[in-house]
Protein backbone atom coordinates (compact mmCIF):
# COMPACT_ATOMS: atom_id res chain seq x y z
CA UNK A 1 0.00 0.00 0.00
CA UNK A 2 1.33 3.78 -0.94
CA UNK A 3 0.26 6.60 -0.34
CA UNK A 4 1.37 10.50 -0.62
CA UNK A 5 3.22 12.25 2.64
CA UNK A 6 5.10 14.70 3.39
CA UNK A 7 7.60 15.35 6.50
CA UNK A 8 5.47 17.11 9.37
CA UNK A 9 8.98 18.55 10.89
CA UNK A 10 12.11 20.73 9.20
CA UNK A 11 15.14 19.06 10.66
CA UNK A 12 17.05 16.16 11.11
CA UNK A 13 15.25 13.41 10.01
CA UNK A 14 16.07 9.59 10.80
CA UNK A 15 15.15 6.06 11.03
CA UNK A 16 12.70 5.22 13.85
CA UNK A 17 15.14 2.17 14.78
CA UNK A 18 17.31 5.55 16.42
CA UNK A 19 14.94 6.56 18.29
CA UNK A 20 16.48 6.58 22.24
CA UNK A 21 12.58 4.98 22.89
CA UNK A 22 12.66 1.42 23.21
CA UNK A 23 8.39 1.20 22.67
CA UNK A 24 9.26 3.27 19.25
CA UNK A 25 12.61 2.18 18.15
CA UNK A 26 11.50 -2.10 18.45
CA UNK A 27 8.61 -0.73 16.18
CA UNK A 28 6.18 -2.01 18.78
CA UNK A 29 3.64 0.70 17.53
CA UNK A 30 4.75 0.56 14.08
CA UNK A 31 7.35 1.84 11.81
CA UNK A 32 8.27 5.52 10.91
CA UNK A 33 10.96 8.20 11.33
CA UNK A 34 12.14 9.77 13.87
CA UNK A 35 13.32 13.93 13.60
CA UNK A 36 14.77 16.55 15.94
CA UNK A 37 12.67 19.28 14.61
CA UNK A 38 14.84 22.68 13.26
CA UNK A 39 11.80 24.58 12.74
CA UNK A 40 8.28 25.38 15.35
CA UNK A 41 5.56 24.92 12.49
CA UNK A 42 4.08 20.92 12.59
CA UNK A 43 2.84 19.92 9.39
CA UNK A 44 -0.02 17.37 8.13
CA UNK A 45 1.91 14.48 6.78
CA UNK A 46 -1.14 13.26 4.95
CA UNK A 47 -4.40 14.43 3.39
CA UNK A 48 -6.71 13.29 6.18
CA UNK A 49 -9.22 13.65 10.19
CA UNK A 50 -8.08 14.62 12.87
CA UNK A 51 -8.66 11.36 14.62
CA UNK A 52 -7.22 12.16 18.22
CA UNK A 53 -5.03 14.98 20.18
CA UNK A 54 -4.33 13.72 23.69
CA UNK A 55 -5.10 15.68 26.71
CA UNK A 56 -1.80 16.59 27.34
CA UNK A 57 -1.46 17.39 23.19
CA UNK A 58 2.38 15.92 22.48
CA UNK A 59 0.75 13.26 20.80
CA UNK A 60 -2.12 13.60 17.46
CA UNK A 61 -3.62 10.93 15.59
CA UNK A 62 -4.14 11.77 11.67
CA UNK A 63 -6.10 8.94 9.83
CA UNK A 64 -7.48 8.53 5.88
CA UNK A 65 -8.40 5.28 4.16
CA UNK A 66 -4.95 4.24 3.88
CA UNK A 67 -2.97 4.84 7.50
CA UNK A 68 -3.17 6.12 10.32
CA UNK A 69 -0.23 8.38 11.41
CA UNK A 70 0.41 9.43 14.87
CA UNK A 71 3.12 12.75 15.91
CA UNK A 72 4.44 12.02 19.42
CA UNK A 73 6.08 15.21 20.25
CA UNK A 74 9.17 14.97 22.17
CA UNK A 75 10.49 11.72 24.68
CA UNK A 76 10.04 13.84 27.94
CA UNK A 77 7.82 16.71 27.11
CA UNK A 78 3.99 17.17 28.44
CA UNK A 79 3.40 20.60 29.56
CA UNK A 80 2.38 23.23 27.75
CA UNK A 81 4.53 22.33 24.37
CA UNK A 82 2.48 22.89 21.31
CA UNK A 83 -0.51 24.97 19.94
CA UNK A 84 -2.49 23.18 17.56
CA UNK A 85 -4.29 24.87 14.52
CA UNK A 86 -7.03 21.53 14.70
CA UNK A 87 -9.49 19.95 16.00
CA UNK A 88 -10.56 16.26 16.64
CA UNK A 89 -12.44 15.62 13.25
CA UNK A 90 -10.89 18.49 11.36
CA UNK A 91 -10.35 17.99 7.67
CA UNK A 92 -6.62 18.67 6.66
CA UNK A 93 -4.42 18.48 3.47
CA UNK A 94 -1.12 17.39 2.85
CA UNK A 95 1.26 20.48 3.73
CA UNK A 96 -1.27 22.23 5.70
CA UNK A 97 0.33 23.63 9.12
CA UNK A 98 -1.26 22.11 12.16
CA UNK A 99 0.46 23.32 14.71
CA UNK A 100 3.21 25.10 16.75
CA UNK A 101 6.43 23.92 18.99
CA UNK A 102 6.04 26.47 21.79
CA UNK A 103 9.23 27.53 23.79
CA UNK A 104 8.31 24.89 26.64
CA UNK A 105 8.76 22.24 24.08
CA UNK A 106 12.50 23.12 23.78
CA UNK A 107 13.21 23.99 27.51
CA UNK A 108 11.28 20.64 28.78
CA UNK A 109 13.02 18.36 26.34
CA UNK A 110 16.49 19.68 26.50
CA UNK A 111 17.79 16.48 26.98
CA UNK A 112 16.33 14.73 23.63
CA UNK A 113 13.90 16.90 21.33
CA UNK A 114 13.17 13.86 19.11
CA UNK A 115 9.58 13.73 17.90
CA UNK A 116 8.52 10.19 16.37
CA UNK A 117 6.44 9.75 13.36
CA UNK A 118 4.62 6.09 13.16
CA UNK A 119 2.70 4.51 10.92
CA UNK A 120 0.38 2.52 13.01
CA UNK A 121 0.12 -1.15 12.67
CA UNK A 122 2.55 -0.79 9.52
CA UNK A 123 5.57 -3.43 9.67
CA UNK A 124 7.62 -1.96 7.50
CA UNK A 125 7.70 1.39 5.61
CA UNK A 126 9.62 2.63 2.38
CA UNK A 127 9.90 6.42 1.61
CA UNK A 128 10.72 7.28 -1.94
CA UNK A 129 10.33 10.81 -3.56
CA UNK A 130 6.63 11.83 -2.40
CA UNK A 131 5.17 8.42 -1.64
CA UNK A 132 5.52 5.80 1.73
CA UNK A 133 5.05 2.14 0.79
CA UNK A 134 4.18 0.33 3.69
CA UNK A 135 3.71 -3.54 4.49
CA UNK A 136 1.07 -4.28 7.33
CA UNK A 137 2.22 -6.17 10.66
């Protein structure tokens, strides 16, 4: 199965397999990338709903017919780190901005800033030019 995406974060962008997260870097979730973010502005990594934005917000659920994608911001972050631009069951487009790294994103996670990208339920995941190919667990 493919389907278009786009990076949601500027920066240095990895395998998920380097994550310093043992839940995300065994793939237990599924597979992805993992980025230390050089830029605040999040970015839909799909044309898709807004399926879920935890209380505490580091983490969004973004879901269309194909995947379901979820943004886990930062390894020790929770308070007060992001301003999102949606809503649960929002409408969004590849591209779109989403959302914002506030200043308490950096100063909580100075340790690690890594944000992890995972294709739910996908066992392996192939990114080439504009597409992801993934293989289901």
């Amino acid at each position: 199965m493919s389907f278009l995406y786009q990076h949601p974060f500027k920066g240095n962008i990895r395998l998920i397999t380097e994550t310093p997260d043992v839940v995300f870097s065994q793939k237990l979730l599924g597979d992805g990338f993992v980025v230390v973010p050089s830029e605040d502005i999040i970015y839909s990594p799909i044309t898709g709903i807004i399926e879920t934005i935890y209380a505490s917000k580091h983490i969004i659920l973004i879901k269309n017919k194909d995947i379901t994608i979820m943004l886990h911001l930062g390894l020790k972050t929770r308070e007060n780190i992001v301003n999102w631009y949606v809503n649960i069951k929002d409408h969004v487009q590849l591209g779109e901005p989403i959302g914002q790294l506030l200043p308490n994103f950096y100063l909580q996670s100075n340790l690690d800033q890594s944000c992890n990208i995972v294709f739910l339920e996908k066992k392996s995941c192939y990114y080439h030019d504009t597409y992801i190919t993934c293989e289901d667990v």
